[in-house]
Protein backbone atom coordinates (compact mmCIF):
# COMPACT_ATOMS: atom_id res chain seq x y z
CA UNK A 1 -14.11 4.47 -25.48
CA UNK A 2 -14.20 3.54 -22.03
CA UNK A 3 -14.05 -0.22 -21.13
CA UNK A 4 -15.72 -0.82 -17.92
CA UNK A 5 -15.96 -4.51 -17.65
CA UNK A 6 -12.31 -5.35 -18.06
CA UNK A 7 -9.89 -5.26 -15.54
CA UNK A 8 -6.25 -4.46 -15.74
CA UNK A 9 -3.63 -6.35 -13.33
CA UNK A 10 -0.21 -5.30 -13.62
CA UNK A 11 2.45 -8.25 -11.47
CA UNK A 12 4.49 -5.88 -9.38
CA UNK A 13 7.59 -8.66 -9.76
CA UNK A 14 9.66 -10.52 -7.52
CA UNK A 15 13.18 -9.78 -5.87
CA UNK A 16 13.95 -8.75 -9.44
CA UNK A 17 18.12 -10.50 -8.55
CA UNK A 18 19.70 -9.27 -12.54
CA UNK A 19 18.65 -5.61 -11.73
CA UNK A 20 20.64 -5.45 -8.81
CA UNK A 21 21.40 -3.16 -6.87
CA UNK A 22 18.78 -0.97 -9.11
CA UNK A 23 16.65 -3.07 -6.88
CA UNK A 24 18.63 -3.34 -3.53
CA UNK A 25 15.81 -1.16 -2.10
CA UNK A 26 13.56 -0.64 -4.47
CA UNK A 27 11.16 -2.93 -6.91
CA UNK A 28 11.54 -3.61 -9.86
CA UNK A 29 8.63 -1.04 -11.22
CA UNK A 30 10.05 1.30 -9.24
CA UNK A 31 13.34 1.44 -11.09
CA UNK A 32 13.73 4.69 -12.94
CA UNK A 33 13.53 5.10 -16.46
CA UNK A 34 14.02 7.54 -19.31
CA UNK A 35 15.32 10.52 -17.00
CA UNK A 36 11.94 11.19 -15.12
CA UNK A 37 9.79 8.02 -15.63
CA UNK A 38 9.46 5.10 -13.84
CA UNK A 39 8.47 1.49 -15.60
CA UNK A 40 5.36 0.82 -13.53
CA UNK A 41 4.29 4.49 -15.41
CA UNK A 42 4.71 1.90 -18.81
CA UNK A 43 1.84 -0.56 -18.23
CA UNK A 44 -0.53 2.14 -16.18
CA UNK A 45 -0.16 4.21 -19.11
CA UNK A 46 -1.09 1.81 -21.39
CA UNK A 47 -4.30 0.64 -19.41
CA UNK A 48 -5.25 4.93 -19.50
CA UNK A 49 -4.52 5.10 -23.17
CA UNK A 50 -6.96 1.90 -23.79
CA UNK A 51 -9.71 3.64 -21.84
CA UNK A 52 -9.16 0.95 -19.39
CA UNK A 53 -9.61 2.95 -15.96
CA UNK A 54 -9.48 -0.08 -13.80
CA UNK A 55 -5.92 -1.63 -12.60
CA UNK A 56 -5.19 -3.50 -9.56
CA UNK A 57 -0.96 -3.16 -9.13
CA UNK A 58 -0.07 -6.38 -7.24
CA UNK A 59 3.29 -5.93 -5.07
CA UNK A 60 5.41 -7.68 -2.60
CA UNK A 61 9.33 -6.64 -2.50
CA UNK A 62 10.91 -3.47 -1.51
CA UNK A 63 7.76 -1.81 -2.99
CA UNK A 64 7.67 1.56 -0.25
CA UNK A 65 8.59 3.79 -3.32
CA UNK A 66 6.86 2.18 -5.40
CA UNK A 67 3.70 2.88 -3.59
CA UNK A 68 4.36 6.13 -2.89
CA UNK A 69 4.86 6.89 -6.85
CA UNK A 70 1.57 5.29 -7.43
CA UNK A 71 -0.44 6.58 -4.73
CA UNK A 72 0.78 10.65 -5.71
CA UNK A 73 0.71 9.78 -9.57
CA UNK A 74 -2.78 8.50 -10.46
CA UNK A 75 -5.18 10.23 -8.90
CA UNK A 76 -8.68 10.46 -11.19
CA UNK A 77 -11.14 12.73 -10.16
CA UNK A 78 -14.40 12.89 -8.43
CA UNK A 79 -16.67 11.95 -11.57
CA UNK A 80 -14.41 9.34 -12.70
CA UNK A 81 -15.08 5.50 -11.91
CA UNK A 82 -11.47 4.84 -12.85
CA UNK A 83 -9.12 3.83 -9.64
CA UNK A 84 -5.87 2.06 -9.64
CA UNK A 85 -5.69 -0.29 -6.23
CA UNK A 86 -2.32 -1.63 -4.92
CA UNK A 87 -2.67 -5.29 -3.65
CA UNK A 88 0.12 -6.09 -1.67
CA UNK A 89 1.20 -9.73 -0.66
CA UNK A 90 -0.30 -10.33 2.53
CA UNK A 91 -1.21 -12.88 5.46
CA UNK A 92 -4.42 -14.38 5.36
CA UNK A 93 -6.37 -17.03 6.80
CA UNK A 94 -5.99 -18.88 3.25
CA UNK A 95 -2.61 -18.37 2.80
CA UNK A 96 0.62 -17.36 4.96
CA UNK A 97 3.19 -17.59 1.71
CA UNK A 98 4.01 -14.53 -0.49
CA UNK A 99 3.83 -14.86 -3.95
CA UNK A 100 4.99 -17.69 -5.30
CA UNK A 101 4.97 -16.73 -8.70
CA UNK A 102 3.17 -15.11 -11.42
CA UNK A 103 -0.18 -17.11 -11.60
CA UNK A 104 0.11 -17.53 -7.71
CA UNK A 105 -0.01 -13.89 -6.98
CA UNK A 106 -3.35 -13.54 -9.43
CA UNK A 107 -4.93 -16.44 -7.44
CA UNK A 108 -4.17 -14.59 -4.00
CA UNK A 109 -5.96 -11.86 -5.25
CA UNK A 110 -8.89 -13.54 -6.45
CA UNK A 111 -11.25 -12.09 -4.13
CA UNK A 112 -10.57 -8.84 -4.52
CA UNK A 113 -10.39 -9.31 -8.49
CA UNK A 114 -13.70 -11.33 -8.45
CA UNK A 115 -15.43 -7.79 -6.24
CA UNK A 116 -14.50 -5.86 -9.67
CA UNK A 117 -17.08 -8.18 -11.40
CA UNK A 118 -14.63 -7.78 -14.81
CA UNK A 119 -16.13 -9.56 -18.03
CA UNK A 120 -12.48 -9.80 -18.72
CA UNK A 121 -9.17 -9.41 -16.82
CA UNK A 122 -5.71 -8.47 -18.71
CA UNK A 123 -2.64 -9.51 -16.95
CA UNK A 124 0.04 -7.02 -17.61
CA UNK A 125 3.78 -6.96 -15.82
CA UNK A 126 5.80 -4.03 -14.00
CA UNK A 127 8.80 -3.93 -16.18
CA UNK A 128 8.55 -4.04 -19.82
CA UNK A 129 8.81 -1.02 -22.07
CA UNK A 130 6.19 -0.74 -24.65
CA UNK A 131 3.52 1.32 -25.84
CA UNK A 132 0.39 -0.50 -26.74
CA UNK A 133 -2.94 0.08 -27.73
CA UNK A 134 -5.06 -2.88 -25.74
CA UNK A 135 -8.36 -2.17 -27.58
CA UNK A 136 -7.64 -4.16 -30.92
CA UNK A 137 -6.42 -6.66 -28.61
CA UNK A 138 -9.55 -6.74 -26.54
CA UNK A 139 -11.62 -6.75 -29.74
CA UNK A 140 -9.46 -9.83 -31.08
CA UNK A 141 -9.84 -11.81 -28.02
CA UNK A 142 -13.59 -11.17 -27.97
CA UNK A 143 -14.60 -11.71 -31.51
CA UNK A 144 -12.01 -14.28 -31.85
CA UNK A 145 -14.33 -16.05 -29.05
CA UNK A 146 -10.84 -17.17 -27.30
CA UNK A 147 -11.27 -17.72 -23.33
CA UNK A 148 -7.38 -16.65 -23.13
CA UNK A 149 -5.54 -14.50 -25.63
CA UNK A 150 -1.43 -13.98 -25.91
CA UNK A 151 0.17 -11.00 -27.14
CA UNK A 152 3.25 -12.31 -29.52
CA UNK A 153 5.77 -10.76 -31.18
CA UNK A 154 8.51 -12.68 -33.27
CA UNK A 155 11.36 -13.56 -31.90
CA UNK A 156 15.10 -14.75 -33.35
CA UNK A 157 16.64 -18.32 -32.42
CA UNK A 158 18.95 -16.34 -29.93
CA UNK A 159 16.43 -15.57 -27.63
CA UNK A 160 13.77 -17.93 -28.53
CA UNK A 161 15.45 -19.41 -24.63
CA UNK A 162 14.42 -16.55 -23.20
CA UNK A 163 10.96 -16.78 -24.01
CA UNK A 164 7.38 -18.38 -23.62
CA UNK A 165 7.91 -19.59 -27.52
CA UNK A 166 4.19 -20.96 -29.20
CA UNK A 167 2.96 -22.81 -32.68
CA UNK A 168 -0.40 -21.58 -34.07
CA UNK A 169 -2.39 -22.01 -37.15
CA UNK A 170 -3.34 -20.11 -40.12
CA UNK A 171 -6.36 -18.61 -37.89
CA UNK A 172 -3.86 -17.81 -34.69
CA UNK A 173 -5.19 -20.17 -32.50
CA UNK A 174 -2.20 -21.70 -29.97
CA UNK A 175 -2.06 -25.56 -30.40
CA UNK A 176 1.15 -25.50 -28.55
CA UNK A 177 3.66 -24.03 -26.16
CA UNK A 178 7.06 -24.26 -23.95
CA UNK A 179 8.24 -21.96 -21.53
CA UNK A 180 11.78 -20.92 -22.41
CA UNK A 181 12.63 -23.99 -24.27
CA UNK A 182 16.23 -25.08 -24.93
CA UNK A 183 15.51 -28.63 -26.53
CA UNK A 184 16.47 -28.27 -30.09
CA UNK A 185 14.05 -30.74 -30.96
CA UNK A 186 11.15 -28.44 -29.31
CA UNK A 187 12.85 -25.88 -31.04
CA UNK A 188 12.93 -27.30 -34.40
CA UNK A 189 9.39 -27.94 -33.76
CA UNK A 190 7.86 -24.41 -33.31
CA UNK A 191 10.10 -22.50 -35.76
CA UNK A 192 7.46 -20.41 -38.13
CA UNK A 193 7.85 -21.28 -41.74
CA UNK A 194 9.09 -18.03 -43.87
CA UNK A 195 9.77 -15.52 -40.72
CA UNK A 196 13.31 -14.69 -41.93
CA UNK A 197 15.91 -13.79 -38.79
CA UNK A 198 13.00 -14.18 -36.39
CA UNK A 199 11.49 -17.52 -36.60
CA UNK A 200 9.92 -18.14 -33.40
CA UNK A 201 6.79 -16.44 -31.58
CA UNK A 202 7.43 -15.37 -28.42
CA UNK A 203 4.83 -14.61 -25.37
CA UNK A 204 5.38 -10.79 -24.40
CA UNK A 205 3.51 -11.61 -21.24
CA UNK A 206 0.44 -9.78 -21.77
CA UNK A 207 -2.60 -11.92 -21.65
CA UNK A 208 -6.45 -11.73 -21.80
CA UNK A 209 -8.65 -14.13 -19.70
CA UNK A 210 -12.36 -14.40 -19.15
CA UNK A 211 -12.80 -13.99 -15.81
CA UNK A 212 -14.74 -17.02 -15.28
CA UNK A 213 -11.88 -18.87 -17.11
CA UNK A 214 -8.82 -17.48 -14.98
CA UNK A 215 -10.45 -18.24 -11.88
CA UNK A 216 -11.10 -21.80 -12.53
CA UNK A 217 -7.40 -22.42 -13.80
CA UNK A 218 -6.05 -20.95 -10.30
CA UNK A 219 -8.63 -22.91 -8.35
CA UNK A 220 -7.89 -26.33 -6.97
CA UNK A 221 -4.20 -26.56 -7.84
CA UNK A 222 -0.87 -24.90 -6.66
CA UNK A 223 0.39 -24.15 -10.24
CA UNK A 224 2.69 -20.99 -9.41
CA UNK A 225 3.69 -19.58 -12.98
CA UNK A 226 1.13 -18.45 -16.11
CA UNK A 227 3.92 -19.29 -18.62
CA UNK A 228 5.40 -22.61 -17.12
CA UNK A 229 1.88 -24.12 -16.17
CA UNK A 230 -1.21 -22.34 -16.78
CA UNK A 231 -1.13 -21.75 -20.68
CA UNK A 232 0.32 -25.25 -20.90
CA UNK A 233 -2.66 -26.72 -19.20
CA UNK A 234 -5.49 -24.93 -20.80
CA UNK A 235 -4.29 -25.05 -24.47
CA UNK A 236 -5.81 -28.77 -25.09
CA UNK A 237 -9.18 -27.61 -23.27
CA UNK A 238 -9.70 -23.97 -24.46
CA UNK A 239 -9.67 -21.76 -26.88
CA UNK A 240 -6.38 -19.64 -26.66
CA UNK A 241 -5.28 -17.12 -29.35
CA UNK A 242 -2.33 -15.17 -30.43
CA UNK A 243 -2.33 -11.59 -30.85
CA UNK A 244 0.54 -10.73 -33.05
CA UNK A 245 2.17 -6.99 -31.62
CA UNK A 246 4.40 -5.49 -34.11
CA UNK A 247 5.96 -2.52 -32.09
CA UNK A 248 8.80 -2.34 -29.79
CA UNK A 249 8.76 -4.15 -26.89
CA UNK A 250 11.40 -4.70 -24.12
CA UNK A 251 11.95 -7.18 -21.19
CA UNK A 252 13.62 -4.85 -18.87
CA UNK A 253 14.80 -8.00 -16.93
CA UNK A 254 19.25 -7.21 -16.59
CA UNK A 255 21.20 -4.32 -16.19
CA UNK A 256 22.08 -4.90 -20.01
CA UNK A 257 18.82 -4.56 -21.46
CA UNK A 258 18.11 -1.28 -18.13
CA UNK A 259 20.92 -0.02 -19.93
CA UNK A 260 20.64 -0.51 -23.74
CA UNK A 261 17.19 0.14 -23.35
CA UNK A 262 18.00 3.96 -21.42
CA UNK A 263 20.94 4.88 -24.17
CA UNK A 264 18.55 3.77 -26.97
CA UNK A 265 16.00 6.40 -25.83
CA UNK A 266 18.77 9.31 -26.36
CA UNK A 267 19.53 7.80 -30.42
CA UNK A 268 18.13 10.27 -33.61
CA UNK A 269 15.76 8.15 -34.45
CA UNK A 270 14.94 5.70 -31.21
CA UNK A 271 12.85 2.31 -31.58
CA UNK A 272 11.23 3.73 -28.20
CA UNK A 273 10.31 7.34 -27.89
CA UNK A 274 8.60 8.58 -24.62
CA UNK A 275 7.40 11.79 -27.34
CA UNK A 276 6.31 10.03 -29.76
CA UNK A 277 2.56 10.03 -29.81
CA UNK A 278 0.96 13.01 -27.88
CA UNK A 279 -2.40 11.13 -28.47
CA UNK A 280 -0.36 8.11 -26.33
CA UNK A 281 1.55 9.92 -23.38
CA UNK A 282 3.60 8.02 -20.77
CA UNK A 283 2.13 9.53 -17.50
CA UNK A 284 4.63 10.00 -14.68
CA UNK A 285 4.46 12.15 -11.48
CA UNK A 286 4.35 16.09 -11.97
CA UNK A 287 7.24 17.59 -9.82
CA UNK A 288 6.94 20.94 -10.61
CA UNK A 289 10.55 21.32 -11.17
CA UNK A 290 12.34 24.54 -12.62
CA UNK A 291 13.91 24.29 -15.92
CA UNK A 292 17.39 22.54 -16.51
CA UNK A 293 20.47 25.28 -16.19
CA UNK A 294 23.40 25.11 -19.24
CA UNK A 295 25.98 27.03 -17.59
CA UNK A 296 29.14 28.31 -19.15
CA UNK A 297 30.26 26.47 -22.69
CA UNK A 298 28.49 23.09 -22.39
CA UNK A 299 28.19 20.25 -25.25
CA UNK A 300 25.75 17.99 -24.82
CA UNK A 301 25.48 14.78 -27.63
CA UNK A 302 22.34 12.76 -27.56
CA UNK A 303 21.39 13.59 -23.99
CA UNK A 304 17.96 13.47 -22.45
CA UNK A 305 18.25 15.84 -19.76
CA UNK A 306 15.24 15.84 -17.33
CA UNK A 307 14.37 18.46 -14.84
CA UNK A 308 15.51 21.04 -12.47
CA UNK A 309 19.31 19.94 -13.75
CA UNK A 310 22.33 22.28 -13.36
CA UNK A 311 25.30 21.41 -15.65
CA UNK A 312 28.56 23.65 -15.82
CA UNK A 313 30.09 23.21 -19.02
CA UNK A 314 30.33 20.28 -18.81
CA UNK A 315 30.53 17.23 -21.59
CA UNK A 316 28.03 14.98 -22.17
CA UNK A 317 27.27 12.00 -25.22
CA UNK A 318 24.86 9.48 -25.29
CA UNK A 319 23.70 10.26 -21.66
CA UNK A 320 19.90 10.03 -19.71
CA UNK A 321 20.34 12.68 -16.76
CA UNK A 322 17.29 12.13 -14.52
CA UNK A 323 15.13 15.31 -12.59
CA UNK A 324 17.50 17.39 -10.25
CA UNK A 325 21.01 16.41 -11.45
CA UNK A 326 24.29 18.14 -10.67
CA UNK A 327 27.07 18.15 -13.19
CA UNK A 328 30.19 20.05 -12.37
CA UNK A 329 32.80 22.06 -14.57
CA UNK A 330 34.37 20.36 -17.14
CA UNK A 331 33.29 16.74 -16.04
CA UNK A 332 33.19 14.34 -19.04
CA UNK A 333 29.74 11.79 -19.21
CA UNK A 334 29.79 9.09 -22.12
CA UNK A 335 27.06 6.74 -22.13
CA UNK A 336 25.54 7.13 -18.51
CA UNK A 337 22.33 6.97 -16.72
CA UNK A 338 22.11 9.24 -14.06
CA UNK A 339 19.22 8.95 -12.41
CA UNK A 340 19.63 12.51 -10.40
CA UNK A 341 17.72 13.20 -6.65
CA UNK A 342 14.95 13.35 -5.23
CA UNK A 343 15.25 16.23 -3.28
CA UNK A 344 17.79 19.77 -3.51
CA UNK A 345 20.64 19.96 -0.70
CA UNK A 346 20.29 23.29 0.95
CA UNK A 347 23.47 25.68 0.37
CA UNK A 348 23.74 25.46 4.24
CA UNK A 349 23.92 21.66 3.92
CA UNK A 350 26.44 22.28 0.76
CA UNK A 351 28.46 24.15 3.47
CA UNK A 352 28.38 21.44 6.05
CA UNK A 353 29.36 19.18 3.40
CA UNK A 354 31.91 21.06 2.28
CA UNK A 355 33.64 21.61 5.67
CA UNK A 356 33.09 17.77 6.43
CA UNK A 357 34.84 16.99 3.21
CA UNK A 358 31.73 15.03 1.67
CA UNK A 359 30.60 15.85 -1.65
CA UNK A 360 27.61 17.15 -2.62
CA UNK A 361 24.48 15.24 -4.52
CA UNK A 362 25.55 14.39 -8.29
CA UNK A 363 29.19 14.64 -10.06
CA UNK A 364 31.97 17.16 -8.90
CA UNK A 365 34.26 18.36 -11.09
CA UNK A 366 36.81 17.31 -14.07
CA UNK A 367 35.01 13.92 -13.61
CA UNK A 368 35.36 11.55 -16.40
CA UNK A 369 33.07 8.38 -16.15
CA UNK A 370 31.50 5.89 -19.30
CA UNK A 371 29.36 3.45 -19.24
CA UNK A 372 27.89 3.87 -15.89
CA UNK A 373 25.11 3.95 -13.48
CA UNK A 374 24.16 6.41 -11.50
CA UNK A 375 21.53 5.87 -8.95
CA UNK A 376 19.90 8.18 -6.96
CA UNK A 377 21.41 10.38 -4.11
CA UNK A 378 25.20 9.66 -5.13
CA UNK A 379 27.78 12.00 -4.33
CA UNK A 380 30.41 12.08 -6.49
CA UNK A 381 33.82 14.34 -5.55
CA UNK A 382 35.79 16.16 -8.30
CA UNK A 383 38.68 14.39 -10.34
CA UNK A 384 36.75 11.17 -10.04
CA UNK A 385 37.42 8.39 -12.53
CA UNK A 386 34.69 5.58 -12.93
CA UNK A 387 34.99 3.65 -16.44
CA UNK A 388 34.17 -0.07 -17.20
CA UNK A 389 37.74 -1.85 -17.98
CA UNK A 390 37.49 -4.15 -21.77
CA UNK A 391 36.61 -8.02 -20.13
CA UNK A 392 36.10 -6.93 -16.35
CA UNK A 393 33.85 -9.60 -14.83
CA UNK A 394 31.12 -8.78 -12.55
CA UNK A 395 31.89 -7.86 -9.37
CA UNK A 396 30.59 -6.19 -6.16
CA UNK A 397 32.67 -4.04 -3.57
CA UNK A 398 31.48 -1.67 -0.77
CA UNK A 399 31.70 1.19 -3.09
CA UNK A 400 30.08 -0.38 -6.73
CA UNK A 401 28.88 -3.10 -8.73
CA UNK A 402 29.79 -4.53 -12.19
CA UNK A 403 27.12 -6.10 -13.91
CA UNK A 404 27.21 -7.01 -18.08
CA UNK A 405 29.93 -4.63 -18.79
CA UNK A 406 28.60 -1.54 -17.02
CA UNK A 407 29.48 0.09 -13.96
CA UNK A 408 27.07 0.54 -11.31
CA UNK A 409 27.03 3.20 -8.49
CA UNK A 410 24.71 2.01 -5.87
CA UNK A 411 21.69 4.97 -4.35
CA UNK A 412 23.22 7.10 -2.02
CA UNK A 413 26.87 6.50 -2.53
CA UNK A 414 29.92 8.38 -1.53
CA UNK A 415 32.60 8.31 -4.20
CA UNK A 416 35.13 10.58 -2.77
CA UNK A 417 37.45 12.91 -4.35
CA UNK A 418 40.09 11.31 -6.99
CA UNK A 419 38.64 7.41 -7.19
CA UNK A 420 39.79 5.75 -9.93
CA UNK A 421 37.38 3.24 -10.90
């Protein structure tokens, strides 16, 4: 089933500050993902999988790549009305500000949103992981009657903080709301009755509007933020509905949760599988790549390993190696992201390299690193070192970054032969 009159808007983010420097020059749903994936791919997917062919991507920071993913990614064809439209943040004669936040980026768009002439518009962001069906939520919202509906999921005391947490009633209509509430009173307040470690509902961030409704909540006021204002507002003068989700879902909002979230994909049995459903794919860019290369006597542990990699026997557990990778001989990886290249050096540019004393793309060899980052492009030398020390606090040098425990190597870095990190 196609669903013509609804419109999908996925919020591109902001500087996206607690993935950095994943996001130094890059946004946020541009960040790599899963080995070959990037988390934009998450929501577009989605919208594809719902038969909704329609999706305006709104951006603003550092978001070159991810335009560039988009625009050679979804492509539909001829005899399709489908499209997906980037909206960048722009000047205009109504406005000279970027986005402001959340609700102000939808109302910037407004004209452009009100040309697709949607029935409905579902407001989606760039960087959770998920896979969701948004049909029986469309159906909800529209035999429900609700003008705005909220996809929920419960949530434990811990991070009730962290979240847009909401009361409803025995027919799940929302009769109350805080954004990221730390009163314990307000607390006390919305805890669900008989919801065992997770008493609270939380807002994933995934809301349904009427069209006609979403325009006249942005229109005569400067309200900048859906959670913090919007839902607020309308909940004593609409109808507005919860939509309880029951699958895994992830704010991928820190480098803790980038990199829990990565490792967790590599488990026996993951709460997030990127195979799990071939009637539910998660679309990414075809590359065309050859297949990986094992060379030599290689043990790999719980390892994703993407694309056109080359490993020489090499050791690997609890690792995501993204498209292109290098690994050298007898180099040691334990719980690392390595998000690979983008392109393959030449063996005349090895050569060069070699002569200049600069490593090549990926990780030399008898390497031992744990619990790191690798971003794209970094040349590692051999004998290399790079491990996160028990209680070393966050830090940035010229060289890496230490964010929630892990160890981040920064795109394009040179880590020359025998660091000790």
């Amino acid at each position: 089933m196609r669903y013509r009159n609804i419109l999908g808007v996925i919020l591109g983010g902001g500087v996206g500050s607690r993935l950095y420097p994943l996001t130094k020059e890059r946004a946020k749903p541009a960040v790599p993902i899963g080995g070959k994936y990037r988390l934009v791919d998450i929501p577009l997917s989605n919208c594809i999988n719902s038969g909704i062919e329609r999706v305006m991507v709104l951006t603003q920071f550092n978001s070159v790549s991810l335009h560039r993913h988009i625009t050679n990614t979804y492509k539909f064809d001829t005899f399709s009305r489908g499209w997906v439209q980037i909206l960048a943040a722009e000047q205009t004669p109504r406005s000279a500000d970027w986005y402001q936040g959340t609700a102000d980026a939808v109302r910037k768009q407004m004209i452009e949103i009100r040309a697709a002439d949607p029935e409905d518009v579902i407001i989606l962001s760039g960087d959770h992981l998920y896979r969701m069906d948004y049909r029986p939520f469309l159906d909800f919202h529209r035999e429900s009657g609700a003008d705005v509906t909220l996809a929920v999921l419960p949530v434990s005391e811990q991070d009730a903080p962290r979240f847009g947490i909401l009361e409803a009633d025995k027919d799940n209509r929302i009769i109350d709301f805080f954004e990221k509430p730390k009163d314990k009173d307000v607390l006390a307040r919305l805890r669900q009755s008989g919801t065992g470690e997770k008493p609270f509902l939380g807002s994933m961030g995934v809301y349904i509007f009427k069209a006609g409704v979403l325009e006249k909540a942005l229109e005569d006021n400067d309200h900048i933020d859906f959670g913090k204002h919007i839902i607020p507002r309308l909940i004593n003068s609409h109808q507005i509905y919860a939509y309880p989700f029951e699958g895994y879902w992830e704010d991928i909002g820190t480098i803790r949760s980038f990199f829990d979230a990565n490792i967790g994909l590599t488990k026996a049995n993951p709460e997030f599988s990127f195979t799990a459903s071939a009637d539910t794919p998660i679309y990414t860019r075809p590359r065309f790549l050859p297949s990986s290369r094992l060379i030599g006597n290689c043990r790999l542990e719980e390892v994703i390993l993407s694309e056109g990699c080359e490993v020489e026997e090499a050791d690997l557990t609890s690792c995501v190696i993204g498209n292109r990778s290098r690994i050298g001989h007898n180099s040691q990886l334990i719980n690392c992201i390595m998000m690979g290249a983008d392109y393959y050096e030449r063996e005349e540019d090895m050569q060069i390299n070699s002569d200049n004393g600069l490593p090549n793309v990926g990780v030399g060899k008898n390497c031992r690193l744990e619990n790191v980052i690798i971003d794209k492009q970094v040349r590692i030398g051999d004998n290399v070192v790079v491990r996160n020390l028990p209680d070393r606090e966050d830090t940035e040098t010229d060289m890496y970054t230490v964010r929630d425990g892990v160890v981040i190597l920064p795109k394009g870095m040179v880590v020359p032969s025998g660091t000790v990190i």
